[in-house]
Protein backbone atom coordinates (compact mmCIF):
# COMPACT_ATOMS: atom_id res chain seq x y z
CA UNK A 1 76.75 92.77 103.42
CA UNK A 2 79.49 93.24 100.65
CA UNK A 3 83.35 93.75 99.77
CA UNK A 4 84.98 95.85 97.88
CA UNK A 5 87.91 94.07 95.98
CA UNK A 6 90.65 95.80 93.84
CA UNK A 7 91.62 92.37 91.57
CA UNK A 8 95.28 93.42 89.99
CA UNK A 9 96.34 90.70 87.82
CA UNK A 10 100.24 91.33 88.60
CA UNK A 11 99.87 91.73 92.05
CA UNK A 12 96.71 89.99 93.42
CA UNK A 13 93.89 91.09 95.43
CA UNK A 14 93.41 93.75 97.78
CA UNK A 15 90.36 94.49 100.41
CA UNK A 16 89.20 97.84 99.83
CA UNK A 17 86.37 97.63 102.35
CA UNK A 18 84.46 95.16 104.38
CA UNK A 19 81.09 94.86 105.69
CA UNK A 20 79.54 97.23 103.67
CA UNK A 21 75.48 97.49 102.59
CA UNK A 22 74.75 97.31 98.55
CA UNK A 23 74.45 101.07 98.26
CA UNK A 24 77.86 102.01 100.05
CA UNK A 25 79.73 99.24 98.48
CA UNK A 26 79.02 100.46 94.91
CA UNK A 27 79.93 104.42 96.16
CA UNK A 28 82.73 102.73 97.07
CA UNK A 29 83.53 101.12 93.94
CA UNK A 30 82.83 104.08 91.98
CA UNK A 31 84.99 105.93 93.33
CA UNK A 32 87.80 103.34 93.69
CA UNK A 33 87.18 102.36 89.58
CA UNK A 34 87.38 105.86 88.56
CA UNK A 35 90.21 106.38 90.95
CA UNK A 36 92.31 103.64 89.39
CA UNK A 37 90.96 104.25 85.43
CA UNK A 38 89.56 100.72 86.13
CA UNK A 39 85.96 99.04 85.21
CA UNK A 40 84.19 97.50 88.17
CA UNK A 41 81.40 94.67 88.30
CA UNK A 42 79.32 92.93 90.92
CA UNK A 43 79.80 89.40 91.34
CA UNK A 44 77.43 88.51 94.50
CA UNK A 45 77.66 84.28 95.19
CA UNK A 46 79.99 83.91 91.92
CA UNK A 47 83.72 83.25 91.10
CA UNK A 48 85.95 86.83 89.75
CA UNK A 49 87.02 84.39 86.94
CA UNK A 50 90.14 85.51 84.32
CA UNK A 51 90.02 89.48 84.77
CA UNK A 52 92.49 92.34 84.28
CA UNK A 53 92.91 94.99 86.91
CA UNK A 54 89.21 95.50 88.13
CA UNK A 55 87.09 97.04 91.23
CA UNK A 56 84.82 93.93 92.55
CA UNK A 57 82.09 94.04 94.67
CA UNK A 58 81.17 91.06 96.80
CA UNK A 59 79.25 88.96 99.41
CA UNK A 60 80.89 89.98 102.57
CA UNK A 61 82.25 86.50 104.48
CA UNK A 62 81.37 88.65 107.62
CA UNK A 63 77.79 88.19 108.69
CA UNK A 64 75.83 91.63 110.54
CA UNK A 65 75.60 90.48 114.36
């Protein structure tokens, strides 16, 4: 299960959408990046580092039940 993270470097970072499977999080972040005129990358088990405003896609800390 994934995120979807919008990363703003002025204001911080928002949830765009929880719980997710890989194929709906990146429709999701698609649509969000193009949205926003922002790039988007997939950073499963690893840290968002020093970015600008981007669309992030990541493990979900919720588990399916």
């Amino acid at each position: 299960m994934y995120d979807v993270l919008f990363l703003d470097h002025s204001h911080g970072q928002k949830l765009l959408a929880s719980g997710l499977d890989r194929n709906d999080a990146c429709h999701v972040a698609r649509a969000e990046s193009e949205r926003r005129g922002v790039g988007r990358m997939f950073l499963a088990g690893s840290e968002a580092g020093d970015r600008r405003d981007v669309v992030l896609i990541v493990e979900s800390a919720a588990r399916a039940a």
